[in-house]
Protein backbone atom coordinates (compact mmCIF):
# COMPACT_ATOMS: atom_id res chain seq x y z
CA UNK A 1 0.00 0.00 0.00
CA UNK A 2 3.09 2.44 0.67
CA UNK A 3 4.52 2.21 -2.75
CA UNK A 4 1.32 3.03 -4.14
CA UNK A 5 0.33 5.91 -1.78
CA UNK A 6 4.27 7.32 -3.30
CA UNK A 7 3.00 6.77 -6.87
CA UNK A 8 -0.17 8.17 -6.20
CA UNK A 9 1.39 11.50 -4.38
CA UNK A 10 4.28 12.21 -7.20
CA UNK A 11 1.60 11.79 -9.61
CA UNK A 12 -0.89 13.77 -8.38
CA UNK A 13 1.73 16.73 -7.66
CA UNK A 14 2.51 16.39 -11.19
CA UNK A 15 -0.99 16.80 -12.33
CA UNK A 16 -2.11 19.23 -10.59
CA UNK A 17 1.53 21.29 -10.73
CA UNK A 18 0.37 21.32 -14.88
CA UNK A 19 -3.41 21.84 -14.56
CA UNK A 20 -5.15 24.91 -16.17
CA UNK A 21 -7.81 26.23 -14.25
CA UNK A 22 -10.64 29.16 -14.56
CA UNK A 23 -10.69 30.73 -10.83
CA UNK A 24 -13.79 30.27 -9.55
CA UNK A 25 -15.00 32.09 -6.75
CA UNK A 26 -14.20 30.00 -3.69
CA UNK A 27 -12.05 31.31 -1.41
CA UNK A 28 -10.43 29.62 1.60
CA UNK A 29 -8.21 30.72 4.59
CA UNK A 30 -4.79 29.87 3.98
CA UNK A 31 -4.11 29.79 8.32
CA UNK A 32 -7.05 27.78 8.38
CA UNK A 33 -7.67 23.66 8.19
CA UNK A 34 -10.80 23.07 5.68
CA UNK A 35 -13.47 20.45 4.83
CA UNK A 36 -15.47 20.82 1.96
CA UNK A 37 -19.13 19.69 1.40
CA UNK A 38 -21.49 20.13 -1.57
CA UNK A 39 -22.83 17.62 -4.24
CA UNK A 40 -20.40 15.58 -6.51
CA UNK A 41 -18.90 17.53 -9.49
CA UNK A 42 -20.34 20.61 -8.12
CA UNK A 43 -16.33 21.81 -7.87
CA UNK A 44 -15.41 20.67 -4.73
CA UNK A 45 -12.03 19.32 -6.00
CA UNK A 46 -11.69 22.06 -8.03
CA UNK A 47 -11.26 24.29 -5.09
CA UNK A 48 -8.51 22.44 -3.81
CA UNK A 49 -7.06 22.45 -6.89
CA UNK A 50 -7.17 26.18 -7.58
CA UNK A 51 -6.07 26.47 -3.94
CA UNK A 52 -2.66 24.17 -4.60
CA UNK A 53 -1.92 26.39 -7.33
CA UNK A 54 -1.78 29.73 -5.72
CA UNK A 55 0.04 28.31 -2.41
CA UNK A 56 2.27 26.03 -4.24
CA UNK A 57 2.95 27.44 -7.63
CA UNK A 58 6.61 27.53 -6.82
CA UNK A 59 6.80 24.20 -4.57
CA UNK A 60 4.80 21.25 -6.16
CA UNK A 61 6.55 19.05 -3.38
CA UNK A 62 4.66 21.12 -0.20
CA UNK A 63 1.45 19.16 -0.65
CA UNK A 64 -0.11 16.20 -0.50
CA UNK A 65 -3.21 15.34 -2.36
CA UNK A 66 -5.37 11.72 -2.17
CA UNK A 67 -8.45 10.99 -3.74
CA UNK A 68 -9.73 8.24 -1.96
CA UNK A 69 -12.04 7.41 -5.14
CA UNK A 70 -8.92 6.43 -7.12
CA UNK A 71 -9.40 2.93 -8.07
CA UNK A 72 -5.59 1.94 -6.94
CA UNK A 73 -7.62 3.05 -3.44
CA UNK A 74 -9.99 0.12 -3.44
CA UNK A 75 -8.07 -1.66 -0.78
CA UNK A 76 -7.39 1.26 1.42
CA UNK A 77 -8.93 1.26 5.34
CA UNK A 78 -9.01 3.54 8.51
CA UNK A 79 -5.02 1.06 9.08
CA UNK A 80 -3.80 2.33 6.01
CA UNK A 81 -4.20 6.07 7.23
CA UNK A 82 -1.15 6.44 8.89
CA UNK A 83 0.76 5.17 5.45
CA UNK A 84 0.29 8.64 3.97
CA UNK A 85 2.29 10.68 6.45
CA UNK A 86 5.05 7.60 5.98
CA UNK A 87 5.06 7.23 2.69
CA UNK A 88 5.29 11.04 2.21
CA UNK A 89 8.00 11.46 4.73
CA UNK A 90 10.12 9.01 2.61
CA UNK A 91 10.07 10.95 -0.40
CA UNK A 92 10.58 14.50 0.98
CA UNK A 93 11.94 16.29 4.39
CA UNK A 94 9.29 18.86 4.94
CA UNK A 95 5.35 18.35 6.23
CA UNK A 96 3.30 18.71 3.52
CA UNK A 97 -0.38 20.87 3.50
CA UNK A 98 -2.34 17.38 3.38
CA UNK A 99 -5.17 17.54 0.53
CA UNK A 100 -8.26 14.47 1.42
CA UNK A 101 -10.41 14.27 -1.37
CA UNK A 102 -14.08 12.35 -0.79
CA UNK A 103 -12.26 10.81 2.01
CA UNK A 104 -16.07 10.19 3.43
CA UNK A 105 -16.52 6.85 2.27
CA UNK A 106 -13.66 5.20 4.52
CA UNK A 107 -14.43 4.80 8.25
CA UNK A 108 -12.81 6.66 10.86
CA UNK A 109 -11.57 9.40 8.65
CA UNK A 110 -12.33 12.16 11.14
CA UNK A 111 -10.12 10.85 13.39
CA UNK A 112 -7.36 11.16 11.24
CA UNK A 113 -7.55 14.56 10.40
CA UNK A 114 -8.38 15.67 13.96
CA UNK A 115 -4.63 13.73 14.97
CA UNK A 116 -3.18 15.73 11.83
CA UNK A 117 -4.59 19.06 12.69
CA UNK A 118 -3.48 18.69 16.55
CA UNK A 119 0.19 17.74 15.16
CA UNK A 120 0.07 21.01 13.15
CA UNK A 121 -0.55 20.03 9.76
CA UNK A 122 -2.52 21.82 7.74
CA UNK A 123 -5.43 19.85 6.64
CA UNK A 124 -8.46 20.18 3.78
CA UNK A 125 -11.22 17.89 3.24
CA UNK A 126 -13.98 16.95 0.76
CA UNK A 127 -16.89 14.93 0.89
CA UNK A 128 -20.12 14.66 -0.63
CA UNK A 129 -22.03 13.82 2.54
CA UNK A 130 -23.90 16.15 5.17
CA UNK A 131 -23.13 13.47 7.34
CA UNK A 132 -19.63 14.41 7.78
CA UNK A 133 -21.27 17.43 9.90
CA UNK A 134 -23.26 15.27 12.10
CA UNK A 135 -22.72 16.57 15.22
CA UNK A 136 -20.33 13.33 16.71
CA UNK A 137 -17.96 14.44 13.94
CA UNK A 138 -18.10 18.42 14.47
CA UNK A 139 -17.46 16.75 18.29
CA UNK A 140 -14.73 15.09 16.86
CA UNK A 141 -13.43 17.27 14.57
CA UNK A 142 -13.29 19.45 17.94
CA UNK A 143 -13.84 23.19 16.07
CA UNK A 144 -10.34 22.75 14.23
CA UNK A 145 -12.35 22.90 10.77
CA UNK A 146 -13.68 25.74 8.99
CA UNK A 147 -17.14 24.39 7.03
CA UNK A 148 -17.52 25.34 3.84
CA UNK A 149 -20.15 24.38 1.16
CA UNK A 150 -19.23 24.20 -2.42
CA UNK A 151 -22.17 24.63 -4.62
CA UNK A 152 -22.34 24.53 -8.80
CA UNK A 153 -21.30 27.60 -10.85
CA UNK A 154 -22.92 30.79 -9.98
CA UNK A 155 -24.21 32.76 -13.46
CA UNK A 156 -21.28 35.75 -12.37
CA UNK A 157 -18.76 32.31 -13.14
CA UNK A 158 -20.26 31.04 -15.12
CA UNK A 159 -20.38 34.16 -17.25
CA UNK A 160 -16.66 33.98 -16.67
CA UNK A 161 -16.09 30.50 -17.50
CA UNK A 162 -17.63 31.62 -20.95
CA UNK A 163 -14.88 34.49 -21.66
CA UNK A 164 -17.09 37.14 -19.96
CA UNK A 165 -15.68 39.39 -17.44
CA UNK A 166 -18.31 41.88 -16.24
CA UNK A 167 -17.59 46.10 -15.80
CA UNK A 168 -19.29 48.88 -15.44
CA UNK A 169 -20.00 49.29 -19.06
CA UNK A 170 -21.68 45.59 -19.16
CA UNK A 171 -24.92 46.18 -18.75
CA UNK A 172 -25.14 49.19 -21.19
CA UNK A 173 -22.77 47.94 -24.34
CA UNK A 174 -23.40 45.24 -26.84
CA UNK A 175 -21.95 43.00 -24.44
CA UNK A 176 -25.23 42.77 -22.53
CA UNK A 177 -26.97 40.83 -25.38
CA UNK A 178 -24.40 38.19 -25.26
CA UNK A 179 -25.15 38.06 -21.11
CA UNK A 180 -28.50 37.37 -22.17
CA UNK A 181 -27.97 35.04 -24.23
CA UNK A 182 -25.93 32.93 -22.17
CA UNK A 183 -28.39 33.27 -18.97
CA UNK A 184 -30.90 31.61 -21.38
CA UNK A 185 -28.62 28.64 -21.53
CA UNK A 186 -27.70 29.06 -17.75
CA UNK A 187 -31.31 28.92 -17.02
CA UNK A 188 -32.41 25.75 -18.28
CA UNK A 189 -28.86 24.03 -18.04
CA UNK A 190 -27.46 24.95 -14.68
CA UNK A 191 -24.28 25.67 -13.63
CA UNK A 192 -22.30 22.35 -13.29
CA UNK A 193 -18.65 23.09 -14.17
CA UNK A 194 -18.02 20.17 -16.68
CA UNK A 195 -21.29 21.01 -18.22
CA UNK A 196 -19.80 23.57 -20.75
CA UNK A 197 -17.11 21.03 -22.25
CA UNK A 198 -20.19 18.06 -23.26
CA UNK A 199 -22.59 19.09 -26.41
CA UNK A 200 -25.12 16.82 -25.07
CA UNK A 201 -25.75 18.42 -21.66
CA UNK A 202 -28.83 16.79 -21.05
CA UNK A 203 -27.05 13.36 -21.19
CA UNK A 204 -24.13 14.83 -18.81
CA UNK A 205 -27.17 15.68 -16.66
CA UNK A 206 -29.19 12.93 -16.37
CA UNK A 207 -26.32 10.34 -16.30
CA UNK A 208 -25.32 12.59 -12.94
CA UNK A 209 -28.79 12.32 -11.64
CA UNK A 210 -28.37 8.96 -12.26
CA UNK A 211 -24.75 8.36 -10.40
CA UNK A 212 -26.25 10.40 -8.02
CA UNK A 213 -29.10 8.56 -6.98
CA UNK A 214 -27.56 5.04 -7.06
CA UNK A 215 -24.67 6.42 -5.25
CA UNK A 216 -24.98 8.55 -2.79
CA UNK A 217 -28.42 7.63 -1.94
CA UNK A 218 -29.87 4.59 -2.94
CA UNK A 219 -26.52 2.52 -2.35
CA UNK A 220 -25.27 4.44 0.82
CA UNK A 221 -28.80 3.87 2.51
CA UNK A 222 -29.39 0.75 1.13
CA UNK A 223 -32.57 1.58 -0.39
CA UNK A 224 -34.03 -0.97 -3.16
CA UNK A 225 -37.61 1.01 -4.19
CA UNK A 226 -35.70 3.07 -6.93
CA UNK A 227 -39.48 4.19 -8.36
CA UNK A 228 -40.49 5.40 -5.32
CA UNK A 229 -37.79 7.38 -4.67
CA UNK A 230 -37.95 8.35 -8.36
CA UNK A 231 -41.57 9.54 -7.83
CA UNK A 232 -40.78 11.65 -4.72
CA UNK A 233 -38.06 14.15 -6.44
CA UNK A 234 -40.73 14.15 -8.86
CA UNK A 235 -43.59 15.54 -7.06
CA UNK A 236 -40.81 17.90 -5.15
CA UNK A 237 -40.49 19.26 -8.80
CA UNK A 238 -43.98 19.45 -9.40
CA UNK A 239 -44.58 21.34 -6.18
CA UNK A 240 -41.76 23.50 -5.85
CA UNK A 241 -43.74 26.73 -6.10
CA UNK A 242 -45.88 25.88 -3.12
CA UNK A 243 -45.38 24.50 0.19
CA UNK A 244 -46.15 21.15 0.74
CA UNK A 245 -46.43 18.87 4.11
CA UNK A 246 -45.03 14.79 4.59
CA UNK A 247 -48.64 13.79 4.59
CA UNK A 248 -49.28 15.29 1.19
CA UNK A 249 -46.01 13.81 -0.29
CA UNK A 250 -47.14 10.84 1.23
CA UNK A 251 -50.39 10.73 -0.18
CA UNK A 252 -50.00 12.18 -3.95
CA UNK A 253 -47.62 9.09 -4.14
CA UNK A 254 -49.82 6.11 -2.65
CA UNK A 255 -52.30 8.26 -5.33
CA UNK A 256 -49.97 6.48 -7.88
CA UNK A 257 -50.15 3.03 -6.53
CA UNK A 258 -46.72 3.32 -4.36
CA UNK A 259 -47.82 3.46 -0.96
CA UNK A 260 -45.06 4.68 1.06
CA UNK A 261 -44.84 4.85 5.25
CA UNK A 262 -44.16 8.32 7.27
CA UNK A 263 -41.07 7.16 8.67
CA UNK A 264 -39.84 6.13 5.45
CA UNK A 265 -40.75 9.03 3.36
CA UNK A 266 -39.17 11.49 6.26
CA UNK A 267 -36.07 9.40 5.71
CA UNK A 268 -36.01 9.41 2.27
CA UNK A 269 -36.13 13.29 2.17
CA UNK A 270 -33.48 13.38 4.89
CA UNK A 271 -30.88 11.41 2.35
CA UNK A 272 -31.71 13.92 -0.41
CA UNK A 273 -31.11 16.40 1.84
CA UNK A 274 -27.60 14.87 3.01
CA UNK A 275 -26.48 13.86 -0.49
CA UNK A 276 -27.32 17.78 -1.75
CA UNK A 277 -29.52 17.41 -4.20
CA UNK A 278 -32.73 18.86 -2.27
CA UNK A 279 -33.34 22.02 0.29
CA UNK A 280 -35.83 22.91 2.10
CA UNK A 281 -37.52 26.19 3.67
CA UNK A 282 -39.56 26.86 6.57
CA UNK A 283 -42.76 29.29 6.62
CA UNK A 284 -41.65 32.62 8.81
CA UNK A 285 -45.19 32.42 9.82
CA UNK A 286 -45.47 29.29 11.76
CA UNK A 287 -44.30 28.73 15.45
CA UNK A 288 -41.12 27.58 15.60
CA UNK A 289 -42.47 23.56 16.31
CA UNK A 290 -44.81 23.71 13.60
CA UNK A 291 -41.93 24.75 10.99
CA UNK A 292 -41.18 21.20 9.99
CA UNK A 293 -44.69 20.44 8.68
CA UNK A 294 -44.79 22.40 5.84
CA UNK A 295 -41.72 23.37 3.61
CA UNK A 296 -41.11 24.30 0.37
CA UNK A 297 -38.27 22.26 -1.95
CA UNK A 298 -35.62 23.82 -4.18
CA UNK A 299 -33.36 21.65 -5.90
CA UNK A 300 -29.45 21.85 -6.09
CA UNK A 301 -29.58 23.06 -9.38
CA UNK A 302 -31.93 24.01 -12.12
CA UNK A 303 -30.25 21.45 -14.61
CA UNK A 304 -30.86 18.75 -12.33
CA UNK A 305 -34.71 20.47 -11.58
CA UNK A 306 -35.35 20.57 -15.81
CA UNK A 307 -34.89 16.48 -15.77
CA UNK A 308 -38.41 16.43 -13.84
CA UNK A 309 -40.26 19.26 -15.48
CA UNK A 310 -41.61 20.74 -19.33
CA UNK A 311 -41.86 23.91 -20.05
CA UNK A 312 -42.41 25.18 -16.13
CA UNK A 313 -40.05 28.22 -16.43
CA UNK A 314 -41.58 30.05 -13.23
CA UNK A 315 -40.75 27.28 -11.36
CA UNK A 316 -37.08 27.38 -12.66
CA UNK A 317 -36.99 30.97 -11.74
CA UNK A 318 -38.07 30.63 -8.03
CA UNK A 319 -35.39 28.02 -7.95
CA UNK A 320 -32.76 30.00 -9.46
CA UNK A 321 -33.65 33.02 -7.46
CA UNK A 322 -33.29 30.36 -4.08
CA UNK A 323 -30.06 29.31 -5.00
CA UNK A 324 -28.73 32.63 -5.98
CA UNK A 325 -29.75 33.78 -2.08
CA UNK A 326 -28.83 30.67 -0.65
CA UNK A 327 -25.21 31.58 -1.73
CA UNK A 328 -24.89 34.30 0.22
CA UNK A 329 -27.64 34.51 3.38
CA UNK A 330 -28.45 31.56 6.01
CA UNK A 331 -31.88 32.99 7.11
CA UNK A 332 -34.13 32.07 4.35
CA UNK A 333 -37.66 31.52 4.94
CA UNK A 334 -41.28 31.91 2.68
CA UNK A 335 -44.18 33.83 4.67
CA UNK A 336 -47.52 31.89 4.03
CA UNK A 337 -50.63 32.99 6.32
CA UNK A 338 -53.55 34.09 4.45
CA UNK A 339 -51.32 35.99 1.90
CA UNK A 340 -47.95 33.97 0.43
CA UNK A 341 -44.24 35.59 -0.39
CA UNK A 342 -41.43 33.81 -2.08
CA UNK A 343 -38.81 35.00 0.08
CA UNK A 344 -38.40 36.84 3.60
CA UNK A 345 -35.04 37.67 4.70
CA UNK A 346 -35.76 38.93 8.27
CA UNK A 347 -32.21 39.55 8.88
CA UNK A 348 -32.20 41.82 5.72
CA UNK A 349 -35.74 43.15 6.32
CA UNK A 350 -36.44 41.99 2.93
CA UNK A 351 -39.28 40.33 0.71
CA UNK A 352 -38.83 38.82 -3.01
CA UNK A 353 -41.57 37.77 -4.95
CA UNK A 354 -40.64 35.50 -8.36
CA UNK A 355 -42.75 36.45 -10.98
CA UNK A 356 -41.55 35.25 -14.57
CA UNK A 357 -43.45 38.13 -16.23
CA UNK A 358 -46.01 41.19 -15.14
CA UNK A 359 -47.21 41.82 -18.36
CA UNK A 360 -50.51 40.52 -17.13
CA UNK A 361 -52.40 43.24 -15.51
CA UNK A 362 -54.27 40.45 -13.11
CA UNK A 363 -50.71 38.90 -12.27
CA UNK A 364 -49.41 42.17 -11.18
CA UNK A 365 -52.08 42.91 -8.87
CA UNK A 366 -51.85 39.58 -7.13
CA UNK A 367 -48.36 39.79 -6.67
CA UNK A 368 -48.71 43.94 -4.90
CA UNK A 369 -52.01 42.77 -2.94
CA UNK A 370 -49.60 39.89 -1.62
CA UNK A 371 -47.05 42.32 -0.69
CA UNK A 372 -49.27 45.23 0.33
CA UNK A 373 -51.01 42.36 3.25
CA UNK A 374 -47.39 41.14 3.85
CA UNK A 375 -46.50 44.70 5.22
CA UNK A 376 -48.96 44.43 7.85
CA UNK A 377 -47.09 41.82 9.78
CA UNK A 378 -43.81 41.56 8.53
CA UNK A 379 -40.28 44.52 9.26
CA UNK A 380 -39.98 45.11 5.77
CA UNK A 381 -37.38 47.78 4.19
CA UNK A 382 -36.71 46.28 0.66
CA UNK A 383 -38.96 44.97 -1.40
CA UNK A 384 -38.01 42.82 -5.46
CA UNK A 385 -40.36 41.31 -7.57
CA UNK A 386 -37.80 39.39 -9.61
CA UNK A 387 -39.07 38.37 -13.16
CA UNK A 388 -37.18 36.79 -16.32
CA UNK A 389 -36.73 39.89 -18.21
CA UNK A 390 -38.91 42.77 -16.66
CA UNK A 391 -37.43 45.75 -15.11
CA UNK A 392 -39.22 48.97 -13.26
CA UNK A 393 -40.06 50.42 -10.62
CA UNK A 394 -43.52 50.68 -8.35
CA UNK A 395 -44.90 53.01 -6.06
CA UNK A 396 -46.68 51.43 -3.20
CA UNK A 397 -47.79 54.36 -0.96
CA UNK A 398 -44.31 55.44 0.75
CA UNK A 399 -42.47 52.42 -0.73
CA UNK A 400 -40.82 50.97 -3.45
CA UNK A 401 -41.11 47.71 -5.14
CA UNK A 402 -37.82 47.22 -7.39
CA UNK A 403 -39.23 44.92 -10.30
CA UNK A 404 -35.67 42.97 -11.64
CA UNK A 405 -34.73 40.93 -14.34
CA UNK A 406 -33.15 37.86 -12.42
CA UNK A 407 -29.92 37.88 -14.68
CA UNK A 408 -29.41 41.37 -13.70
CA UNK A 409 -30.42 41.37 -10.20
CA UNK A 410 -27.50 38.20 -9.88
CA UNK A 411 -25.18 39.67 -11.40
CA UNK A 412 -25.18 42.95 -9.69
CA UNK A 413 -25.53 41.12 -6.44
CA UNK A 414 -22.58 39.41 -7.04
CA UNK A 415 -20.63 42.40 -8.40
CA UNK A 416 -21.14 45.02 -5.40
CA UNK A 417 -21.61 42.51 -3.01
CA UNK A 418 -24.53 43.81 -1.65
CA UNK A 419 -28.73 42.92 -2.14
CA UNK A 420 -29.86 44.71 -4.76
């Protein structure tokens, strides 16, 4: 096993050393020890990579990167940890920033890096897993670890990973149709970051979904109804614009001729949940024990959310516009009690309603009435309707509603830094 842990470390310092990468936006505190969680091929190895090449563009030999999915791996276990440090040691003098790719999948991993971390290594780790922050392991793990969450391509990168780099002058020039034109593709495609390099990117998709599910799911849990599983991301599709309760789930699928238990349905919505490829939102508006009942789903991304829908491009824009948030705020809830909005940021006193178009007189009204009634109960100062391509402004009373096109309300988001 040592003589393959050496061939696996020179080559991988070799590969990496000669890699040429698009920086993403992921940044990651070089004093600090890391682990890395998000759904597979969503770039989580591609941080670590872009992070080797800053630190270590002069000294290929000051790290040490294992991807315990390597098939000359297969044999490795929680004895063979230890073999690393050794084998490393024997080739070179100095201790090495250790790299653990999807380490998750061998037992007793977290005890490992804890031992490194206390010896003074610096340590960063990836896994496709929520379980790695159960809270045994952040126990464990004893604080050392910063947590981060590596999710697909934003639209600012993914602009970027197109040849776009945005200015000022973006949104005025001729420049701006091109934006357009690739937010279209964004849109229904998603951001994963292989996606650009495949022609067929419905194929890349689906054969994800499909590594995915069997995977991380259906194999880690040990799961053998694949259709019923199959017809519960459905429906989460189907309902994504509206909040929906277990029992309802539950029942929409025994509609079908699956009947399906409580117990196991929670479950099943828990390992979505862990394996990334689902999250969920609580209603502000419910007591703090009745916010489990109801929730509204968003998927991971909207490539993954177009396998299970035609032609529902409001739903794809609520998702997109929970996503884009979800990057950057951790209070995220939807206010439903006699009136219903998308969005309510109570840290950022802020309500978004998704609306893919107000050209509709009837449409526009029932989007201010729902934010007119909202007021009454909920500290509001901002206020978005976000919409495909729509932008203007609306005078309610003393207050403003900002109506957005989404593309334009990411991107300048992302480029001041600030809720816009």
């Amino acid at each position: 096993m040592k003589s393959i842990l050496k061939e696996i470390i020179i080559s991988n310092q070799e590969r990496i050393h000669d890699l040429s990468l698009i920086e993403r936006n992921i940044s990651l505190d070089a004093n600090a020890n890391h682990v890395l969680i998000g759904l597979r091929r969503a770039g989580k190895s591609y941080a670590l990579y872009q992070y080797i090449k800053k630190h270590f563009k002069e000294d290929k030999k000051g790290f040490l990167f294992i991807n315990f999915e390597d098939d000359r791996l297969l044999e490795f276990e929680a004895k063979h940890f230890q073999l690393i440090i050794e084998a490393y040691k024997e080739l070179y003098e100095n201790e090495p920033a250790v790299f653990l790719d999807e380490v998750q999948n061998i037992q007793h991993w977290e005890k490992f890096a804890r031992r490194l971390a206390d010896t003074g290594y610096q340590v960063f780790i990836t896994g496709s897993n929520a379980q790695m922050l159960s809270k045994e392991m952040a126990s464990t793990l004893g604080g050392r670890f910063l947590i981060k969450e590596v999710s697909p391509l934003s639209f600012y990168e993914y602009l970027i990973f197109n040849g776009i780099k945005l200015s000022k002058a973006s949104f005025y020039s001729e420049e701006k149709i091109k934006i357009k034109s690739l937010f279209n593709d964004f849109f229904q495609q998603g951001g994963f970051p292989e996606l650009y390099k495949h022609q067929d990117k419905r194929a890349y998709l689906s054969n994800l979904y499909k590594r995915l599910l069997y995977g991380d799911i259906m194999v880690r849990h040990n799961i053998s109804n694949e259709k019923v599983l199959q017809l519960l991301l459905k429906k989460l599709a189907e309902s994504l614009h509206k909040s929906t309760s277990v029992n309802r789930i539950k029942n929409l699928i025994k509609s079908i001729g699956y009947p399906i238990g409580t117990g196991t349905l929670i479950n099943y919505l828990q390992y979505l949940d862990d394996a990334f490829l689902v999250h969920s939102v609580e209603n502000f508006a419910n007591k703090m024990v009745d916010r489990e009942r109801n929730k509204k789903y968003y998927f991971v991304d909207n490539g993954i959310l177009m396998l299970f829908l035609f032609d529902q491009d409001t739903k794809l824009l609520e998702n997109l516009a929970y996503l884009h948030l979800r990057r950057h705020f951790e209070s995220i809830y939807f206010y439903k009690k006699n009136v219903e909005i998308d969005f309510y940021l109570p840290d950022q006193k802020t309500i978004i309603q998704s609306s893919y178009s107000l050209t509709d007189i009837e449409t526009e009204k029932r989007e201010i009435n729902a934010i007119k009634k909202s007021l009454e109960t909920l500290e509001v100062n901002h206020i978005y309707i976000i919409t495909y391509d729509e932008e203007r402004t609306i005078q309610l009373d003393e207050r403003t509603v900002s109506v957005m096109p989404i593309w334009k309300w990411i991107l300048q988001f992302n480029h001041k830094n600030q809720l816009m």
